[in-house]
Protein backbone atom coordinates (compact mmCIF):
# COMPACT_ATOMS: atom_id res chain seq x y z
CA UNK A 1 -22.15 14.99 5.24
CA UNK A 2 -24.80 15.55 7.93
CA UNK A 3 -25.21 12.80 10.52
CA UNK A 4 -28.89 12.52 8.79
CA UNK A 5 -28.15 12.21 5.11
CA UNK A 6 -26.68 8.53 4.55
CA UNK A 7 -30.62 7.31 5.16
CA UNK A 8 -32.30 10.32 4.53
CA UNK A 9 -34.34 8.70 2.05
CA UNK A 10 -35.33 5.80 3.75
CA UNK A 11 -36.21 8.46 6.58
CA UNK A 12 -39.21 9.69 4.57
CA UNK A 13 -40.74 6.71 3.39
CA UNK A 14 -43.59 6.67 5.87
CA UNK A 15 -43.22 3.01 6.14
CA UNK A 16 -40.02 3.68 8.02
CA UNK A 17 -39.95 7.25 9.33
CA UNK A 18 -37.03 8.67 11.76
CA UNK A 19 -38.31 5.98 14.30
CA UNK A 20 -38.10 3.19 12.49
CA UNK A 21 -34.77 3.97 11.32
CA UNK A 22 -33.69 4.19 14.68
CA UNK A 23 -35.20 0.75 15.07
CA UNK A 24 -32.83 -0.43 12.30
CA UNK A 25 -29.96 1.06 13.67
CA UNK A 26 -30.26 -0.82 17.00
CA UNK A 27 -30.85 -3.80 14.87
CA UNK A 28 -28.37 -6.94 14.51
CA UNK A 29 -28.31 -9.62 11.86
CA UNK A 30 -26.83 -12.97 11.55
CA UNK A 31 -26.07 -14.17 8.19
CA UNK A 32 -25.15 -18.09 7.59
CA UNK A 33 -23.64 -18.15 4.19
CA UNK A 34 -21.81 -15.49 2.71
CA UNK A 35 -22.13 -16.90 -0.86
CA UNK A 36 -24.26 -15.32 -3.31
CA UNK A 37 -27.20 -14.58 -1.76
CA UNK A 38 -25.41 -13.89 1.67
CA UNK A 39 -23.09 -11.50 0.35
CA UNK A 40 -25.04 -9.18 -1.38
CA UNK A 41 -27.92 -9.56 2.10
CA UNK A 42 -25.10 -8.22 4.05
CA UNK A 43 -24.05 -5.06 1.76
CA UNK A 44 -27.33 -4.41 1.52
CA UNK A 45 -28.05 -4.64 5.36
CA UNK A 46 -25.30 -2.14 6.15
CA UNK A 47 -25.98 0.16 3.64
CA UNK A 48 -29.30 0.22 5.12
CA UNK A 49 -27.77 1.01 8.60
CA UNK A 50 -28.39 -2.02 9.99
CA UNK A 51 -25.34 -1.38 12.37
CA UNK A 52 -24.89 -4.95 13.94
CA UNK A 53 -23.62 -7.82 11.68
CA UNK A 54 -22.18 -11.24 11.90
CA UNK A 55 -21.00 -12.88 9.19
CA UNK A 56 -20.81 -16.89 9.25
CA UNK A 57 -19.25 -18.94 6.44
CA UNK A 58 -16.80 -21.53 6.14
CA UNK A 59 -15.37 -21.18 2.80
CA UNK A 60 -12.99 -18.91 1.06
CA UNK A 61 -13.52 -16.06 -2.16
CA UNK A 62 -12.23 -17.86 -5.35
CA UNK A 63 -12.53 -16.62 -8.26
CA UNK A 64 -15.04 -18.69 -9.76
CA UNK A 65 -17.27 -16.54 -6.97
CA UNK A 66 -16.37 -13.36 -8.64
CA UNK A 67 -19.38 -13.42 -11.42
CA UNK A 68 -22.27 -12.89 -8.72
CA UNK A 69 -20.77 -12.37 -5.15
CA UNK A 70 -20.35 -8.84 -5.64
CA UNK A 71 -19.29 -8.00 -2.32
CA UNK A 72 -15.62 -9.70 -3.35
CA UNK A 73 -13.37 -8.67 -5.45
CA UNK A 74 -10.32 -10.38 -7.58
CA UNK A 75 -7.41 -9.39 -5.02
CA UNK A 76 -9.70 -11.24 -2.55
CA UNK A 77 -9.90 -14.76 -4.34
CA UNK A 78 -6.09 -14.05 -5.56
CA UNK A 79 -5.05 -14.00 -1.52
CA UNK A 80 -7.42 -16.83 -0.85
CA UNK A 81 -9.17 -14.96 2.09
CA UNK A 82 -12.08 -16.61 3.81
CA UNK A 83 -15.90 -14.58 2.70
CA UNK A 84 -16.56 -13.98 6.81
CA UNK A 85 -13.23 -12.05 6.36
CA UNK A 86 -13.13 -10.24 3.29
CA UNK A 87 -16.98 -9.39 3.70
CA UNK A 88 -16.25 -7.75 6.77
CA UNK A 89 -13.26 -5.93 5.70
CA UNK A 90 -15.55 -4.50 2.77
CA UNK A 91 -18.89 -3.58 4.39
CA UNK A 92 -16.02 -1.82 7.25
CA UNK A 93 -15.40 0.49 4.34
CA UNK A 94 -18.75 0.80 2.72
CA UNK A 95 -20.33 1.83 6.39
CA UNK A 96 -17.38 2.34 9.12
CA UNK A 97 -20.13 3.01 11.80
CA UNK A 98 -21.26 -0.52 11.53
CA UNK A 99 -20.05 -3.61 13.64
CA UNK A 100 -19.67 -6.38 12.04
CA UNK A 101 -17.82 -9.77 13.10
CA UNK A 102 -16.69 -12.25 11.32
CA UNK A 103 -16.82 -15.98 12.16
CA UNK A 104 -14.90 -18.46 10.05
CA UNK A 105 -16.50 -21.34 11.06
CA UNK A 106 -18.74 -24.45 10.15
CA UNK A 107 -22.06 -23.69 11.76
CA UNK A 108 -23.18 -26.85 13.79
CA UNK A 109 -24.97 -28.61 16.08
CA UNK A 110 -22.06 -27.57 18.86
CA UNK A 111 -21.41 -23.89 18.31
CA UNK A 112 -25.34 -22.40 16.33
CA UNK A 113 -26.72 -21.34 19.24
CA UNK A 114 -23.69 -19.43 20.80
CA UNK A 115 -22.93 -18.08 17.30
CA UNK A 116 -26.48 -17.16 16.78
CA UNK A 117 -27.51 -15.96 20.12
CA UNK A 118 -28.37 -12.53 20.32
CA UNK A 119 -29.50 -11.31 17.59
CA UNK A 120 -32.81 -9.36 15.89
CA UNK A 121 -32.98 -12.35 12.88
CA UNK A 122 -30.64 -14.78 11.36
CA UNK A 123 -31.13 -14.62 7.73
CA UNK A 124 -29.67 -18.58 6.19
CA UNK A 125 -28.17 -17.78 2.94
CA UNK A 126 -26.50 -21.27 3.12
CA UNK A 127 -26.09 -24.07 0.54
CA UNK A 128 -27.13 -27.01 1.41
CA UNK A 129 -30.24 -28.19 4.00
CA UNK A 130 -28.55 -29.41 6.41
CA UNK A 131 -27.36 -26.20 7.42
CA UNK A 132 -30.77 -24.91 6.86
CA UNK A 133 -32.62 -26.76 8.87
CA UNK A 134 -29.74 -26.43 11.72
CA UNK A 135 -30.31 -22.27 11.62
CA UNK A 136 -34.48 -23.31 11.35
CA UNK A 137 -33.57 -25.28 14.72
CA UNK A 138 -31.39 -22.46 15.84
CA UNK A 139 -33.27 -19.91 15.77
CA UNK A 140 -36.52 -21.20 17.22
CA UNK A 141 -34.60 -22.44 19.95
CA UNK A 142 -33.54 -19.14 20.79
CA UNK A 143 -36.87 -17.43 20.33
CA UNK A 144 -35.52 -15.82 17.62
CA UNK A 145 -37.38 -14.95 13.97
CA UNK A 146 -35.68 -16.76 10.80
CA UNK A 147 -35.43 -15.56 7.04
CA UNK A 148 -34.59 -18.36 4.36
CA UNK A 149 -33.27 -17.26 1.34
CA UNK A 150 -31.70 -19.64 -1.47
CA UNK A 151 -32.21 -19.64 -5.45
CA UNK A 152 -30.59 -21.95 -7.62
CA UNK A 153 -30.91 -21.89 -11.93
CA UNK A 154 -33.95 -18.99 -12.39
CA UNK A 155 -35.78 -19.52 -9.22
CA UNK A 156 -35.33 -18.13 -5.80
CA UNK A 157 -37.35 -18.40 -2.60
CA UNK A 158 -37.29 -16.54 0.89
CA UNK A 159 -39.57 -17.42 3.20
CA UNK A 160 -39.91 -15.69 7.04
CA UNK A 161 -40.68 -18.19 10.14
CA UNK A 162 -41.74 -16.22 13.51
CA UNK A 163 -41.81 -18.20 16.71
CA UNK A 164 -45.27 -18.35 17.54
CA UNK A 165 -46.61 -17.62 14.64
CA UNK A 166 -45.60 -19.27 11.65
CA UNK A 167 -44.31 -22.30 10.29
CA UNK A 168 -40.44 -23.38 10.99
CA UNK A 169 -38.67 -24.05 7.50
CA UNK A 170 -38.84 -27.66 9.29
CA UNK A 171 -42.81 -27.90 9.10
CA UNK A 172 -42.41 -26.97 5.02
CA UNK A 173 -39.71 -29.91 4.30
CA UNK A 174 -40.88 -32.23 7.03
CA UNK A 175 -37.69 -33.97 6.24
CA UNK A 176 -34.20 -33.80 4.52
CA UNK A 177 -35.02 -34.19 1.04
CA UNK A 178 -33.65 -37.46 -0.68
CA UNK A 179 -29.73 -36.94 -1.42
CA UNK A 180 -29.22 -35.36 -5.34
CA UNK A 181 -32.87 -34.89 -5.76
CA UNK A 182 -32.68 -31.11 -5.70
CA UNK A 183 -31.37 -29.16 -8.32
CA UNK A 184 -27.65 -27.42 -6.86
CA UNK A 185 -25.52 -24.85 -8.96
CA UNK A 186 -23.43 -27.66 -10.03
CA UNK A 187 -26.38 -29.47 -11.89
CA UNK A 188 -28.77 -26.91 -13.33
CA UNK A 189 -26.49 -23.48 -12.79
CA UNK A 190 -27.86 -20.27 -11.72
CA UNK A 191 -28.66 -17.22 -13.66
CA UNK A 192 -25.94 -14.51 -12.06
CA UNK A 193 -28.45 -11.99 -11.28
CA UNK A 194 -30.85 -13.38 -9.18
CA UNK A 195 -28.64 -13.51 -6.14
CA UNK A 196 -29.21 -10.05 -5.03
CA UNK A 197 -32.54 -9.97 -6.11
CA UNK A 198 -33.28 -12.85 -3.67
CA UNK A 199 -31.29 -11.11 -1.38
CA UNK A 200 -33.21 -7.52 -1.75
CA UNK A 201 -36.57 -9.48 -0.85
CA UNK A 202 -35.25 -10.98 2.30
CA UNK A 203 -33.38 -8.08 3.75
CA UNK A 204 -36.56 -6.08 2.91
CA UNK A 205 -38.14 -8.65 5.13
CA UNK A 206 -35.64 -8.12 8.10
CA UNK A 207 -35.92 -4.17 7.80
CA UNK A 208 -39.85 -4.80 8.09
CA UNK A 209 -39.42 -7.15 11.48
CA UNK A 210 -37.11 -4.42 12.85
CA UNK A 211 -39.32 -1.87 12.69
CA UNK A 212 -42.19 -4.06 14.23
CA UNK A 213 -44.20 -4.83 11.10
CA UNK A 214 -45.97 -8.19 10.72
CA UNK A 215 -44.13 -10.98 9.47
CA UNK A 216 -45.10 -11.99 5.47
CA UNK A 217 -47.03 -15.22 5.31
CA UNK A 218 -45.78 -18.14 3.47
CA UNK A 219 -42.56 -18.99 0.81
CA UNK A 220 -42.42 -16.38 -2.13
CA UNK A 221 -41.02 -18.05 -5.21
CA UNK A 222 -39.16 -15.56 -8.11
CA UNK A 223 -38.91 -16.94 -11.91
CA UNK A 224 -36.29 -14.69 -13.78
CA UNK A 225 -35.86 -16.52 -17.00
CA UNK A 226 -38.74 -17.83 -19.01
CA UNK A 227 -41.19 -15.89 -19.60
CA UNK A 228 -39.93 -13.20 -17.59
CA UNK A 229 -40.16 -11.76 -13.99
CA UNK A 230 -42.80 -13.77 -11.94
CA UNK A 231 -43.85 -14.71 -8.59
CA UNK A 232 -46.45 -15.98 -6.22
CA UNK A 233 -46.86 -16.86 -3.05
CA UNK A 234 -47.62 -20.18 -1.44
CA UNK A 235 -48.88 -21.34 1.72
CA UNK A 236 -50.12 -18.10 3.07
CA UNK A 237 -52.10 -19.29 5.66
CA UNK A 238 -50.20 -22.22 6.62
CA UNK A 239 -50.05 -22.80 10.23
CA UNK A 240 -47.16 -25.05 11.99
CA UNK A 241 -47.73 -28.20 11.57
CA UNK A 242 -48.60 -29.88 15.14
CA UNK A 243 -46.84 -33.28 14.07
CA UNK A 244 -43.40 -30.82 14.12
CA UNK A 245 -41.35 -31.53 16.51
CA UNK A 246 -39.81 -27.85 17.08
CA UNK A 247 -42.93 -26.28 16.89
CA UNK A 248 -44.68 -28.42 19.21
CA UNK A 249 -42.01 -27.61 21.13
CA UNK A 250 -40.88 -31.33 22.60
CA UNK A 251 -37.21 -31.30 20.65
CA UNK A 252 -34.70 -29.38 17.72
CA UNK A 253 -33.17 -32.27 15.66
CA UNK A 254 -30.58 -30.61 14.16
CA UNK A 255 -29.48 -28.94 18.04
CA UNK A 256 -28.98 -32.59 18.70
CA UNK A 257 -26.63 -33.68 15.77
CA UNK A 258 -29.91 -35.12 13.32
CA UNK A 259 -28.95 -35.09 9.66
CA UNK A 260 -25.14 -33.68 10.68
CA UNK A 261 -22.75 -34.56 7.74
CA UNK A 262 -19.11 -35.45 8.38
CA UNK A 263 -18.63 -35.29 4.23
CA UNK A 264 -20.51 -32.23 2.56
CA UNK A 265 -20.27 -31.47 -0.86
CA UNK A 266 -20.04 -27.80 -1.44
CA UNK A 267 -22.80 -25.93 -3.81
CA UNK A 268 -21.28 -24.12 -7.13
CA UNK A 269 -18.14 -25.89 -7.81
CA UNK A 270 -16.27 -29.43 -7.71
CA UNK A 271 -15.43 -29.40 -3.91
CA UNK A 272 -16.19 -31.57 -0.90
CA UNK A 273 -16.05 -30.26 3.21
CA UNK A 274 -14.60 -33.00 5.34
CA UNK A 275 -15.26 -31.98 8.91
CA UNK A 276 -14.15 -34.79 11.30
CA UNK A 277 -15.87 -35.26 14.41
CA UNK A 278 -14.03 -34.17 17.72
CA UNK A 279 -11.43 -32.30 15.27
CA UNK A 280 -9.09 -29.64 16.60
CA UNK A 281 -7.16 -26.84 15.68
CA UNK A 282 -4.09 -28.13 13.19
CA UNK A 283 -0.65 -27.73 13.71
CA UNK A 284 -0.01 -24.90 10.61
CA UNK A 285 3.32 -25.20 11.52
CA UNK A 286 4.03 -28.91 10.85
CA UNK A 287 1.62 -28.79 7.99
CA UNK A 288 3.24 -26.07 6.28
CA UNK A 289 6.49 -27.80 6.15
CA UNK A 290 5.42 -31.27 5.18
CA UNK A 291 2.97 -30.23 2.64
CA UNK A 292 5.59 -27.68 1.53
CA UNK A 293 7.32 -31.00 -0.33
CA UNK A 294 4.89 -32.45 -2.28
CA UNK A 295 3.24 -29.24 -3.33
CA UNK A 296 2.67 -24.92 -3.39
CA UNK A 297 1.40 -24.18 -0.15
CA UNK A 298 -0.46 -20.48 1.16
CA UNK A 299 -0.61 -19.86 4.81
CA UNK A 300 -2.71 -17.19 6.78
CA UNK A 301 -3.90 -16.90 10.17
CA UNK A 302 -7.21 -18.76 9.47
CA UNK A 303 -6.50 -20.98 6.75
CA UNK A 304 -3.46 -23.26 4.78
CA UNK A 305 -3.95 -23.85 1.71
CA UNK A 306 -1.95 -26.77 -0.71
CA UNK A 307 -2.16 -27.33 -4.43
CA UNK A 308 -1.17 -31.15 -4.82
CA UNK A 309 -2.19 -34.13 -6.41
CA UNK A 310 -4.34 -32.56 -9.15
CA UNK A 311 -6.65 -31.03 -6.24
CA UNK A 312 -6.62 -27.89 -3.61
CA UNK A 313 -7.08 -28.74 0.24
CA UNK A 314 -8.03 -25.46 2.26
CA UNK A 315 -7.30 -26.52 5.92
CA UNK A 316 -9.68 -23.91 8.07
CA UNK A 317 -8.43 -23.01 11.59
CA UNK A 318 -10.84 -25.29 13.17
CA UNK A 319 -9.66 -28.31 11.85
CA UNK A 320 -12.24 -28.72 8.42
CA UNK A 321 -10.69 -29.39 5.39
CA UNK A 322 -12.26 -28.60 1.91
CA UNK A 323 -11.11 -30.48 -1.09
CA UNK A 324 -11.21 -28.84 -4.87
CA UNK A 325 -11.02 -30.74 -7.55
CA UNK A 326 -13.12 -33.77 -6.69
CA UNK A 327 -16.70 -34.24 -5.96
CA UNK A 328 -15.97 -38.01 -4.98
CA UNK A 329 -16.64 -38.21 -1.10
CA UNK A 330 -14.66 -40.92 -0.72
CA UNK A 331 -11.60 -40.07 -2.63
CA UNK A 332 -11.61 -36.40 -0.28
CA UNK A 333 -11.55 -38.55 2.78
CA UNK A 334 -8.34 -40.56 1.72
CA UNK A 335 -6.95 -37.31 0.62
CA UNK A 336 -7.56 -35.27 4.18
CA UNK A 337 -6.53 -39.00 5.36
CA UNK A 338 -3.39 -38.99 3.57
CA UNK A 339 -2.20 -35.32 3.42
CA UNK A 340 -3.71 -33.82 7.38
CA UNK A 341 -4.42 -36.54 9.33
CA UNK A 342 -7.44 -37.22 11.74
C-alpha cells in the first residue's frame, strides 16, 4: 500500500485536499468518555488519520456495552479491561501510525487541565453533566475549542463552543439541571444505532476545525425513531451569554470543585462511582487477599475487581470504586465502607 492510499479519498474531496489532510495528521484529540458515543468518535478519528489521541474514561468494557460500543469486543468485557485500555489497544491495530494514550482516570477538577492540555479539541462523550460542564470549563480555560456530543433514547445532540466566539456548553445550561430530571439510558433507553451517528457529526466537526474551517453555530439535535431521520438546528446565532461566568472570563466553576460529586451514578446500567476525596492508590495486594474470602476476585494492573454480596466492586488504580448491582447511593458507600476502606 502506497504511503498515500489509506486517505486517498478524503485527499480529493476539495473540502480537505492534500493540505488539509496534512492538517489532520498533525492534529490531536481528547476524548472524555469512551462509552458509546466516545468509542465509535475515536475509531472514527483514527481512521481518519487523526494521528494524536487520548483516551479518558473511568470505567471498564462489560458486556452489557457490547450492543453499541463497537470499538470492544466480548474477550474485552470477559477480561474486564478498562475502555481507555482496550480502545487503545484496538485503534493501535486499526491505524499503527497513530498515538494514542490511554488514561484510566476520573476526569476532575484536580487533574482536567493537565489531562486536557495540549490538544487541537476535546470532544466530551461523557455521561453525566457534571463531567460536561468540567471539560466546558476545561477547555476554555485552556484556550482550547470544545465538541459536546451525547444522545440518549432517539435523540442526540453535538454542539461546538470556540473560545471567542461562541457560547460555552455553560452559557446553554446556565446551571446543573435538577437531579433525575433528564432522561439517562437507565430511564428511557437508547436506540443502539445512534451512537455513531452522533459520533460521525461531531468528529466531522473536529476534522472541519483542523483544517481551519469555521466553527458550526449552535446545538444540532438528531431524531432517529418517530417519524424518521430529522434534525434542526437551534440557537444559531446565539452569542455567550455576558452573565457567564467563564465567558466573561472572571472564574471556571467546575476548575474550582463546583457541582463535583463524591457519589455518581453511572449512565446505562445499575452502578454507582464512589470517588472519595483525598483518595489514594489501594493496596491491591492486601485487597486481593482479604476480599479473596468473602468472594471471586480479578486483579490487573489498573483495576481489582470482587463479586460479593449480590454486587461487583471495580476498585480503579486511583483509589475510585464503582459498585454494580445497586443504584442506591447510600447502600454503595457502606459497601466501599465495608469492603475497601476510606
Amino acid at each position: 500500500m502506497r504511503k498515500d492510499d489509506r486517505h486517498s479519498r478524503s485527499v480529493l474531496f476539495s473540502g480537505i485536499g492534500e493540505a488539509g489532510q496534512e492538517k489532520i495528521a498533525r492534529f490531536s484529540i481528547a476524548i472524555v468518555g469512551v462509552g458509546a458515543v466516545g468509542a465509535a468518535a475515536a475509531e472514527m478519528s483514527a481512521r481518519a488519520g487523526v494521528q494524536r489521541l487520548t483516551l479518558v474514561d473511568r470505567d471498564v468494557v462489560e458486556e452489557s456495552n457490547l450492543a453499541r460500543q463497537f470499538l470492544f469486543d466480548a474477550e474485552d468485557a470477559a477480561r474486564v479491561v478498562p475502555k481507555a485500555t482496550a480502545g487503545a489497544e484496538r485503534l493501535r491495530r486499526i491505524a499503527p501510525a497513530v498515538d494514542v494514550r490511554a488514561v484510566v482516570a476520573d476526569l476532575d477538577f484536580e487533574n482536567a487541565r493537565e489531562i486536557l492540555g495540549s490538544h487541537g479539541v476535546v470532544l466530551d462523550g461523557s455521561d453525566n453533566f457534571e463531567t460536561r460542564l468540567l471539560v466546558s470549563d476545561a477547555a476554555r480555560a485552556l484556550g482550547l475549542p470544545s465538541i459536546y456530543a451525547a444522545c440518549v433514547g432517539d435523540e442526540g445532540r453535538v454542539t461546538v463552543s470556540v473560545p471567542g466566539s461562541t457560547p460555552c456548553l455553560r452559557c446553554y445550561l446556565e446551571a446543573l439541571p435538577p437531579a433525575g430530571s433528564s432522561p439517562t439510558c437507565d430511564t428511557v433507553g437508547i436506540v443502539p444505532t445512534l451512537p455513531p451517528l452522533v459520533a460521525s457529526v461531531a468528529v466531522t466537526e473536529a476534522l472541519r476545525l483542523a483544517v481551519g474551517s469555521e466553527p458550526s453555530r449552535g446545538i444540532l439535535s438528531l431524531s432517529v425513531w418517530d417519524g424518521g431521520f430529522r434534525s434542526h438546528r437551534s440557537f444559531e446565532a446565539a452569542r455567550p451569554s455576558p452573565s457567564c461566568p467563564v465567558c466573561s472570563g472572571t472564574r471556571f466553576p467546575a476548575l474550582e470543585g463546583d457541582g463535583a460529586a463524591e457519589v455518581v451514578k453511572l449512565c446505562g446500567r445499575r452502578s454507582v462511582q464512589v470517588a472519595p476525596s483525598g483518595r489514594e492508590r489501594p493496596d491491591f495486594d492486601a485487597l486481593e487477599e482479604r476480599l479473596a474470602r468473602v468472594g471471586e476476585v480479578r486483579r490487573s494492573p489498573q483495576l481489582l475487581n470482587a463479586d460479593l454480596d449480590g454486587v461487583s466492586l471495580t476498585i480503579f488504580s486511583d483509589g475510585r470504586c464503582v459498585v454494580r448491582g445497586t443504584e442506591d447511593a447510600a447502600r454503595a458507600v457502606a459497601l466501599y465502607d465495608r469492603y475497601v476502606g476510606r
